[in-house]
Protein backbone atom coordinates (compact mmCIF):
# COMPACT_ATOMS: atom_id res chain seq x y z
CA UNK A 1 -22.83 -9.51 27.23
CA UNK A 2 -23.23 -8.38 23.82
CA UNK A 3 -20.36 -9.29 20.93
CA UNK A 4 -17.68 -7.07 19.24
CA UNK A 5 -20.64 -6.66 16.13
CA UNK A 6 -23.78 -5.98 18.97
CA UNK A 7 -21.52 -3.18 20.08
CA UNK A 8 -20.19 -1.65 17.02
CA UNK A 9 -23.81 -1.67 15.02
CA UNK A 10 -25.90 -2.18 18.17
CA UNK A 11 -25.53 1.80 19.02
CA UNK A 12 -24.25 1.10 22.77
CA UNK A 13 -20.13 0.96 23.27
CA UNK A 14 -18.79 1.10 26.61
CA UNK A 15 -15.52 2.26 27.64
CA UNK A 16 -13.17 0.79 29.39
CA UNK A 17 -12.87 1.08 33.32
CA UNK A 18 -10.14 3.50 33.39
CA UNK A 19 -11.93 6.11 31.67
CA UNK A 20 -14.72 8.21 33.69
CA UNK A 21 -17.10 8.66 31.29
CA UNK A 22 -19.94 6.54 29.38
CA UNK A 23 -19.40 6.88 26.17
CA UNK A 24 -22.81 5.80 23.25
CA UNK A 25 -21.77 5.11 19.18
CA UNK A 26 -24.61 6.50 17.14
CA UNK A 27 -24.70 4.04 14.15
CA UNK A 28 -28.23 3.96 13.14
CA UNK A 29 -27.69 3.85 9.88
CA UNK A 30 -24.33 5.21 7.62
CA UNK A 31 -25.29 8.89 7.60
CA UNK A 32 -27.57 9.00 11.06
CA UNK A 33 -30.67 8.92 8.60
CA UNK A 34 -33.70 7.38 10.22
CA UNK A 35 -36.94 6.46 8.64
CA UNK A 36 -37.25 4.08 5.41
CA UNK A 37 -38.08 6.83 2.93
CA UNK A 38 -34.86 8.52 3.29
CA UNK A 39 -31.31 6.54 1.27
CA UNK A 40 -28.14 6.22 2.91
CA UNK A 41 -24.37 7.18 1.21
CA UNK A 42 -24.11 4.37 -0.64
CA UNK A 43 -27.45 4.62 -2.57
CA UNK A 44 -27.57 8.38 -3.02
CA UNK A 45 -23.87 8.30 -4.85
CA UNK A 46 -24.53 5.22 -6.82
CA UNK A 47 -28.15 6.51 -7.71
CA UNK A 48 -27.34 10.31 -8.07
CA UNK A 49 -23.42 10.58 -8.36
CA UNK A 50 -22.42 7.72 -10.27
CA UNK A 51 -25.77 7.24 -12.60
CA UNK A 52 -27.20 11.01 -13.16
CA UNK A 53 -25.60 13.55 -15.47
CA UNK A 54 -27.49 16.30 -13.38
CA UNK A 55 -26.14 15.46 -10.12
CA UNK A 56 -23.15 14.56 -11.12
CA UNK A 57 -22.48 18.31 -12.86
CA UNK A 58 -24.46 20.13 -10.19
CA UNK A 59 -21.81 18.20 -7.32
CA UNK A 60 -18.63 18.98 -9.92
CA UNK A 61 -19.31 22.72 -10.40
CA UNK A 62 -19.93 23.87 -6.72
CA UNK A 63 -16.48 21.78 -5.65
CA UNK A 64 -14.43 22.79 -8.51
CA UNK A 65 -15.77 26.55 -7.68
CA UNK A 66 -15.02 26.54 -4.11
CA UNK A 67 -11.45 24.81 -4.67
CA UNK A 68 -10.41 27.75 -6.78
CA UNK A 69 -10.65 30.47 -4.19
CA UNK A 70 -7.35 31.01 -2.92
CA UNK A 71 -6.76 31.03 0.98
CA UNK A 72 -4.46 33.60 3.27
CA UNK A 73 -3.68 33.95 6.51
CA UNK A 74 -4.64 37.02 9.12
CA UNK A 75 -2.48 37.61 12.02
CA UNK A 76 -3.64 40.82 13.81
CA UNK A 77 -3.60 43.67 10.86
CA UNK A 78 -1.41 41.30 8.50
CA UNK A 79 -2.61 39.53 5.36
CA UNK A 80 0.03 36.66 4.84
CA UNK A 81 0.07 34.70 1.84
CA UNK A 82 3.23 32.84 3.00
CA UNK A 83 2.54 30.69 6.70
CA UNK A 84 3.05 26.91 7.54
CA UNK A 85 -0.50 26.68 8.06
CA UNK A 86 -1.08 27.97 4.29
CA UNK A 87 1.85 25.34 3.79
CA UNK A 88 -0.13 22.46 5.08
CA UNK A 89 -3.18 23.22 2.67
CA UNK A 90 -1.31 23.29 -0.31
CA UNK A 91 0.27 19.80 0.06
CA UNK A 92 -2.14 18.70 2.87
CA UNK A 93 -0.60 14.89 2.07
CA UNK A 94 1.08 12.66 -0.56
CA UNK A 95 -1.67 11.83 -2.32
CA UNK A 96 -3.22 14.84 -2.86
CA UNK A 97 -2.85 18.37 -2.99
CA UNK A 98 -4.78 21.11 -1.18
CA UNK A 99 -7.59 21.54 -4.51
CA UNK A 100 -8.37 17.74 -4.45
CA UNK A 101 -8.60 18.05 -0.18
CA UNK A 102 -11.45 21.14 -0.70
CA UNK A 103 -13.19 19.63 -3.80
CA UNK A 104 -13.74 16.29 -1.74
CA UNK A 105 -14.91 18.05 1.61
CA UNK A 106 -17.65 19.71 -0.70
CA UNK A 107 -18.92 16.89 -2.88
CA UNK A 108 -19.21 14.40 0.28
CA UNK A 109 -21.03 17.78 2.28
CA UNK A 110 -23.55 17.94 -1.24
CA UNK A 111 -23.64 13.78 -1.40
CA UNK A 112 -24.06 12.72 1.94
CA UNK A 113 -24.21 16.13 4.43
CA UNK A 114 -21.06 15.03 6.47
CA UNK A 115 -17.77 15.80 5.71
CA UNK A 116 -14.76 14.34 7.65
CA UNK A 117 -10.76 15.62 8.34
CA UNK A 118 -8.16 13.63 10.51
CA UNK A 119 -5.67 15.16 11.35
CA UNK A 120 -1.90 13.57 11.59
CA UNK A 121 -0.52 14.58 14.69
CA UNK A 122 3.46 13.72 15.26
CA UNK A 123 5.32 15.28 18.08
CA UNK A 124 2.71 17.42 19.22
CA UNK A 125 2.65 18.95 15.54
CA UNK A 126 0.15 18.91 12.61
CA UNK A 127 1.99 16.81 10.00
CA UNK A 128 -0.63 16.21 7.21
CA UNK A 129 -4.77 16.06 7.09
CA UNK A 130 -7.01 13.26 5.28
CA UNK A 131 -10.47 13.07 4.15
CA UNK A 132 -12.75 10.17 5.39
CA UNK A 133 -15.71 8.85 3.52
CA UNK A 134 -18.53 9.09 5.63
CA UNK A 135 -20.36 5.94 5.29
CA UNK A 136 -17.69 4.71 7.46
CA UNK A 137 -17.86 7.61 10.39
CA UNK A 138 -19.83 7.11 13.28
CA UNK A 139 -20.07 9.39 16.48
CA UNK A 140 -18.83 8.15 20.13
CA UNK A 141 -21.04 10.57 22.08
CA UNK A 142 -20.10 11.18 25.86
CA UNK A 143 -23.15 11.13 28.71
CA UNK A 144 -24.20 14.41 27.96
CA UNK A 145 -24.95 13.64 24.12
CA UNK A 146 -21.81 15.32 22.64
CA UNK A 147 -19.28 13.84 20.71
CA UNK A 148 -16.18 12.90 22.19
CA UNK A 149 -14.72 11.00 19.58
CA UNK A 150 -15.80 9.08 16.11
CA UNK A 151 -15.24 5.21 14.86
CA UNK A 152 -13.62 5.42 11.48
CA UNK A 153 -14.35 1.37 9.56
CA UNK A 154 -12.42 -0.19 7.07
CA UNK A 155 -11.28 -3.15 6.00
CA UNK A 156 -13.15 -5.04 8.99
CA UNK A 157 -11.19 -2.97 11.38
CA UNK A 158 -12.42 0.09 13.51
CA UNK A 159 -10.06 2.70 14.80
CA UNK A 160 -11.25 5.29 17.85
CA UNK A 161 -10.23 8.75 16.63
CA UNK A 162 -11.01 10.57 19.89
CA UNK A 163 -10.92 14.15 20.25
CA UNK A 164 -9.01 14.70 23.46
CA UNK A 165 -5.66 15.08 21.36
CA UNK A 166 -3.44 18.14 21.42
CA UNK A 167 -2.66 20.46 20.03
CA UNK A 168 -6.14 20.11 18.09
CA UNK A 169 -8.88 17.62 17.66
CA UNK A 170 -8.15 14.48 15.95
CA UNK A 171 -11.58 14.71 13.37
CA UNK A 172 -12.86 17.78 12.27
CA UNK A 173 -16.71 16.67 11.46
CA UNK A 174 -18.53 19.22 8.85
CA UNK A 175 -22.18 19.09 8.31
CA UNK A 176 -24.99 20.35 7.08
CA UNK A 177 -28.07 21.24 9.12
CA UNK A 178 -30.53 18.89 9.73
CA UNK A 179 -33.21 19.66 12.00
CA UNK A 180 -34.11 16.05 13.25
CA UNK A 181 -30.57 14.84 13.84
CA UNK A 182 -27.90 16.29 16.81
CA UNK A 183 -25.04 14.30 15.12
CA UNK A 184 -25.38 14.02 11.32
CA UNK A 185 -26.44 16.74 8.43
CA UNK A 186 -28.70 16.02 5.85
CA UNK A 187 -27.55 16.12 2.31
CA UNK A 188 -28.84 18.45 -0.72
CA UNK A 189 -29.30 14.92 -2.69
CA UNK A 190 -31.34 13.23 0.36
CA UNK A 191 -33.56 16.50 -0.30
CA UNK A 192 -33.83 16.07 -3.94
CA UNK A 193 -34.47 12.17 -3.79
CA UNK A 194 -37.91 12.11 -5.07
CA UNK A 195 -37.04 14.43 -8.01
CA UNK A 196 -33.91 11.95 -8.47
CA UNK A 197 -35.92 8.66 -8.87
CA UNK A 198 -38.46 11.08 -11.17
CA UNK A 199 -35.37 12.00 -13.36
CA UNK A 200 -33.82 8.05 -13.54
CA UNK A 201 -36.81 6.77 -14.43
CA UNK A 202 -37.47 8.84 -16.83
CA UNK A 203 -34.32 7.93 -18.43
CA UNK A 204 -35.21 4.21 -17.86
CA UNK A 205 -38.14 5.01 -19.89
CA UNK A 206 -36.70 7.24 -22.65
CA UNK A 207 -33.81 3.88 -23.23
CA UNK A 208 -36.82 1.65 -23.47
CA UNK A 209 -38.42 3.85 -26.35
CA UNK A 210 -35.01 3.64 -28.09
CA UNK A 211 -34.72 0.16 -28.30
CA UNK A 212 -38.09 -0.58 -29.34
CA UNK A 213 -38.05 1.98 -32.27
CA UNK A 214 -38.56 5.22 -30.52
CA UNK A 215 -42.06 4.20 -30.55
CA UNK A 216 -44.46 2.95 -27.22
CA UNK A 217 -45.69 -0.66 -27.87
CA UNK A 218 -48.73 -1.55 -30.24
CA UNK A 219 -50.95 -4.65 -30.67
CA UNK A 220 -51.35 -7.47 -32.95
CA UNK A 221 -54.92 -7.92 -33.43
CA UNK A 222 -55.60 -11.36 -35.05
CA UNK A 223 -58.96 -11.15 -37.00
CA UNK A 224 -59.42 -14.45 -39.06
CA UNK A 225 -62.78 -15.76 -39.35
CA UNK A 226 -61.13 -19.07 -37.38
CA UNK A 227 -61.06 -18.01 -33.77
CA UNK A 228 -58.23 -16.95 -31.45
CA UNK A 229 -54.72 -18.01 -31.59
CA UNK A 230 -53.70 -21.88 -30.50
CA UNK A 231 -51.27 -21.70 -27.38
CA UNK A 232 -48.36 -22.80 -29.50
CA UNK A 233 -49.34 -19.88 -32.30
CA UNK A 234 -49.25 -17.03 -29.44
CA UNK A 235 -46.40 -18.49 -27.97
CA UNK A 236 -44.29 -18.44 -31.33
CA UNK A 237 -45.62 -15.03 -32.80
CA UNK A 238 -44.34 -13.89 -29.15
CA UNK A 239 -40.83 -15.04 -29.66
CA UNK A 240 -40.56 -13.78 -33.23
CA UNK A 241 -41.36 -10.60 -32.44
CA UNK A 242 -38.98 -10.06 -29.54
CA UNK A 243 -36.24 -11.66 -31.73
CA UNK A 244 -37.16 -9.81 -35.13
CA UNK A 245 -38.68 -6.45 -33.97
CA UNK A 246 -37.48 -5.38 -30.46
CA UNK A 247 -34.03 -3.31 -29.52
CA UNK A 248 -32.05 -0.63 -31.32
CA UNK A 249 -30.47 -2.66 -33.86
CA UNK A 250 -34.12 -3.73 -35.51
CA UNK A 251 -35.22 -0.54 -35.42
CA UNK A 252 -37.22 0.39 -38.47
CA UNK A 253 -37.58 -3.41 -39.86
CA UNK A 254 -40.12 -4.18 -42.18
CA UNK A 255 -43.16 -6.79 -40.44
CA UNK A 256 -44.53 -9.54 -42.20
CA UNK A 257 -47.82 -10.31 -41.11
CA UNK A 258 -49.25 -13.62 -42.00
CA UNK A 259 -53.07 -13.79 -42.53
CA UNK A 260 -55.61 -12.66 -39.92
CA UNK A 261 -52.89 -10.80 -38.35
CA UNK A 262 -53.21 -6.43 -38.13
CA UNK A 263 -51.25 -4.48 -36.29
CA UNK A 264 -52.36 -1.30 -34.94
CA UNK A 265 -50.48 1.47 -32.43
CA UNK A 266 -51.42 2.22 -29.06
CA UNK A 267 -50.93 6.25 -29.74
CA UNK A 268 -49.19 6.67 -26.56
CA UNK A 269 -46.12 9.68 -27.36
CA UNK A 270 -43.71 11.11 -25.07
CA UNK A 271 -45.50 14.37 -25.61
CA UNK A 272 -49.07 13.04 -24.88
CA UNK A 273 -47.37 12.11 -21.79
CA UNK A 274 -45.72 15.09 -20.95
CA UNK A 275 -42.44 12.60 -20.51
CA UNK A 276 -39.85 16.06 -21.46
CA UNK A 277 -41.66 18.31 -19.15
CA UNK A 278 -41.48 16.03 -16.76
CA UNK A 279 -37.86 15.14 -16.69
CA UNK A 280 -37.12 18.93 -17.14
CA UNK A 281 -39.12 20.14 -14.08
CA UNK A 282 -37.29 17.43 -12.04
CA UNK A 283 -33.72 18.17 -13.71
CA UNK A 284 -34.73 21.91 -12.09
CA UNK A 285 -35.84 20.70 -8.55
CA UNK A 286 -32.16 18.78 -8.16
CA UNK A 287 -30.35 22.10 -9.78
CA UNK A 288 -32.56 24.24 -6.91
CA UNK A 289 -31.66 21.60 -3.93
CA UNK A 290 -27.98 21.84 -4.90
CA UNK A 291 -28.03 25.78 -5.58
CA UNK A 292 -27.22 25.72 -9.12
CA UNK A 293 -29.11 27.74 -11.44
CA UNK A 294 -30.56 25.54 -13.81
CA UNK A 295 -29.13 27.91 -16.84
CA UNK A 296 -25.94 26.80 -16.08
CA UNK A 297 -26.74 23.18 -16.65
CA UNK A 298 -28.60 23.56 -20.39
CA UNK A 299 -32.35 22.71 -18.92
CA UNK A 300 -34.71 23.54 -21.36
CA UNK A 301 -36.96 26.10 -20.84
CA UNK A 302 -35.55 27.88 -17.81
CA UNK A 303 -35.11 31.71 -18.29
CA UNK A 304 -34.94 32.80 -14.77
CA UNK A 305 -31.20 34.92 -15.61
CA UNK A 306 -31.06 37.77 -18.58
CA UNK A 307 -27.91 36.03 -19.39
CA UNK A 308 -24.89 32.89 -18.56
CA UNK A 309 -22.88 35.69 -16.54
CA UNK A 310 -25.64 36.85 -14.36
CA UNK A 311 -26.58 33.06 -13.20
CA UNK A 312 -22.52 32.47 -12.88
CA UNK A 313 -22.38 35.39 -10.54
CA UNK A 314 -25.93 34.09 -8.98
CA UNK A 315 -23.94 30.12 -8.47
CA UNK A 316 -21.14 32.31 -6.30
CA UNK A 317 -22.83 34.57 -4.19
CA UNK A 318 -25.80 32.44 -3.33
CA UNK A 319 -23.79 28.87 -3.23
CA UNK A 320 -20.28 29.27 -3.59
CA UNK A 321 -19.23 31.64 -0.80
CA UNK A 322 -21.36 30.83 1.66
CA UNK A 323 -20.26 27.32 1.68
CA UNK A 324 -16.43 28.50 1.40
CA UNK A 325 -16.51 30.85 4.61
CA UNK A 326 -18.49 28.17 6.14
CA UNK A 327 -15.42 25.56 5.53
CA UNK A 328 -12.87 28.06 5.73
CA UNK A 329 -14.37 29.04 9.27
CA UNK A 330 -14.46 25.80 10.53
CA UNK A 331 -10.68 25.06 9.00
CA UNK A 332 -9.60 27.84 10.56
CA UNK A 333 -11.18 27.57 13.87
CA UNK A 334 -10.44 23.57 14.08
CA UNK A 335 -6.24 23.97 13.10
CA UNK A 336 -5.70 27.98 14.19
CA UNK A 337 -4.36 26.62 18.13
CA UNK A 338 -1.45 24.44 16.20
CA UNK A 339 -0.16 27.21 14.06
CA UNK A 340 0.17 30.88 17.03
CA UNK A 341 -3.76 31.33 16.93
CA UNK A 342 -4.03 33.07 13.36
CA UNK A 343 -6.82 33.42 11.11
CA UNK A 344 -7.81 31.91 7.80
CA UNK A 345 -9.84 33.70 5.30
CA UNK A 346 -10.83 33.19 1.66
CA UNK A 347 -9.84 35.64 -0.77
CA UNK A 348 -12.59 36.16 -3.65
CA UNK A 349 -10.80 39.25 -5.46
CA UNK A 350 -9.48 36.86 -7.83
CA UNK A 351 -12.14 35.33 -8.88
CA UNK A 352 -13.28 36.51 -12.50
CA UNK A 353 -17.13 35.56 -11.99
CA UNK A 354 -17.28 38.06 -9.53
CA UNK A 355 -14.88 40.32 -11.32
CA UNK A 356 -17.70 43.20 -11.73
CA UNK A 357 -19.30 43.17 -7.99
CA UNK A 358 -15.77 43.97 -7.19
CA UNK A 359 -15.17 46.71 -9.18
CA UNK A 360 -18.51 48.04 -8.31
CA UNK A 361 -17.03 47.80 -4.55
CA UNK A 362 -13.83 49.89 -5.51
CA UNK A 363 -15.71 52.41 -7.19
CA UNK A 364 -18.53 53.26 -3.93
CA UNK A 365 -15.68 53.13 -1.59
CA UNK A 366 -13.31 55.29 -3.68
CA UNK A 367 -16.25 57.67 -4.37
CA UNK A 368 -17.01 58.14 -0.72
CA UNK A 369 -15.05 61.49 0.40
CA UNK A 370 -16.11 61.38 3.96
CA UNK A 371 -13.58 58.06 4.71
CA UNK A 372 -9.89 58.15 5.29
CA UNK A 373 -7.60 56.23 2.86
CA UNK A 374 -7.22 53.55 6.00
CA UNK A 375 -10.70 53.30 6.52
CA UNK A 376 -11.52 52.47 3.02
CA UNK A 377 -8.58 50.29 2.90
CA UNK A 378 -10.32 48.13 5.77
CA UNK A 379 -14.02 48.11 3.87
CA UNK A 380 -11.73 46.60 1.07
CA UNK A 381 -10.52 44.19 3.27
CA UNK A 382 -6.52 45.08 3.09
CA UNK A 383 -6.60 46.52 6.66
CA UNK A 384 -5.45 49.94 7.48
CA UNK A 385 -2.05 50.98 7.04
């Protein structure tokens, strides 16, 4: 019979006798990510996140966005901005409010494609909600495949978070599509890996030009009329020129070359290599995986928008919203049974970067003659009266 570890990173968990149904743990790797080429969480957030400017501002500004829009509640015709549910965002738990809940949902969805709520249920009531990393989720699928429950690990310990629990499911599980996996979306930064490694190294390489003079490397050419260098010559001219010449702080130093000795430049430049077009075209490829126009960001080069405000509004309508209605859906759908059934939608009319689609709205709908003042109320979304 296999151990406590077999089972847990194994894949196969069986449940105990009283329950009627076979239940499987999918933990084939942290994310559900088969195949060598692609990196788990813990790579792509210390590799993208953590060590890449362009990640890390393309990650900030689509989180920060989507935590701004403001959410209300619909109950039949009426638009509530007061509710308990609306309550329970706000101050979601002690530790954070209802921005910091939404702005880590999105960056784990854009770091590692799975984003994870539990819920606190006490009393048969939703008391407070909590994000999970998910490097440390795994799914408990039933016999037919779906999941019945998840594995949360931490500190050596694994809880069952099953989702059988009333009045709503323990976990809600977000994810982004991935066509190879039933369980487990695929991140924007798993797509943009290759262009990540591209873009690190070529910061690798740019620090090494720095500290050895902003120049590539040359060679000492050693010309007396005596023969080559003596092991112990080589061997010291080495050392003194790693000591005297190499790194930031020797930058520009004057060489003395004893006799025989010439030095002469490779003639390998940045340019020749087409290093900055290089890192640019990669910088773009991440911006275009995470739905950031590459304006926003300062790339060099890229003059796909007339102007900052028209690649703004492009950020929101092409990135932005659609991943707000698509959390905001599933928020609403997973916690609406707990709180009389009611709906919750986003409500963009504040937002200023979209400040003059709306007005271009009002002014179509106002124009049009043929509709009653309640049915161009509705197309404004305020409902009819």
């Amino acid at each position: 019979m296999p151990n406590w570890l077999d089972r847990l990173w194994g894949g196969s968990v069986r449940v105990p006798e009283t329950k009627a149904v076979a239940q499987t743990m999918f933990t084939l790797s942290p994310l559900g990510l088969s195949g060598g080429a692609k990196k788990g969480f813990a790579a792509l957030a210390n590799e993208g996140f953590a060590k890449n400017p362009v990640v890390y501002r393309c990650v900030r500004m689509v989180a920060e966005s989507a935590a701004r829009v403001p959410l209300e509640v619909r109950d039949g015709d009426k638009v509530l901005t007061d509710h308990p549910l609306l309550t329970l965002l706000r101050r979601p738990n002690r530790r954070e409010d209802g921005k910091a809940l939404i702005e880590g949902l999105v960056s784990y969805l854009l770091i590692a494609g799975n984003a994870y709520l539990d819920a606190a249920i006490v009393e048969g009531e939703v008391k407070g909600l909590y994000g999970l990393r998910p490097d440390r989720m795994a799914v408990i699928a039933g016999k037919d495949g779906w999941p019945v429950g998840y594995a949360y690990t931490a500190g050596g310990k694994t809880q069952r978070l099953m989702l059988d629990s009333e009045p709503v499911a323990r976990v809600l599980h977000l994810k982004l599509f991935d066509p190879i996996d039933d369980h487990y979306g695929q991140a924007p930064l798993a797509a943009a890996q290759g262009s990540l490694e591209t873009h690190n190294a070529a910061t690798a390489w740019n620090r090494a030009l720095l500290e050895n003079a902003a120049r590539p490397s040359g060679a000492l050419v050693y010309s007396a009329a005596s023969g080559n260098l003596t092991e112990d010559q080589y061997q010291r001219l080495k050392s003194e020129l790693e000591d005297g010449f190499a790194g930031a702080a020797n930058a520009g130093r004057p060489m003395v070359l004893e006799g025989g000795l010439d030095w002469r430049s490779m003639a390998l430049s940045p340019r020749d290599m087409d290093f900055l077009d290089a890192k640019n075209a990669a910088a773009r490829e991440i911006a275009l995986a995470f739905g950031v126009p590459p304006m926003l960001l300062g790339i060099q080069g890229d003059n796909t928008y007339s102007n900052y405000a028209e690649a703004n509004r492009a950020l929101w309508r092409q990135t932005v919203i659609p991943l707000v209605h698509a959390i905001v859906g599933a928020l609403g759908h997973w916690l609406s049974p707990a709180f009389g059934g009611v709906e919750l939608v986003p409500d963009f009319d504040g937002i200023e970067a979209l400040a003059a689609d709306r007005a271009k709205d009002w002014e179509r709908v106002g124009n049009a003659s043929f509709l009653t003042d309640d049915e161009k109320r509705e197309l404004l979304g305020f409902g009819g009266r």
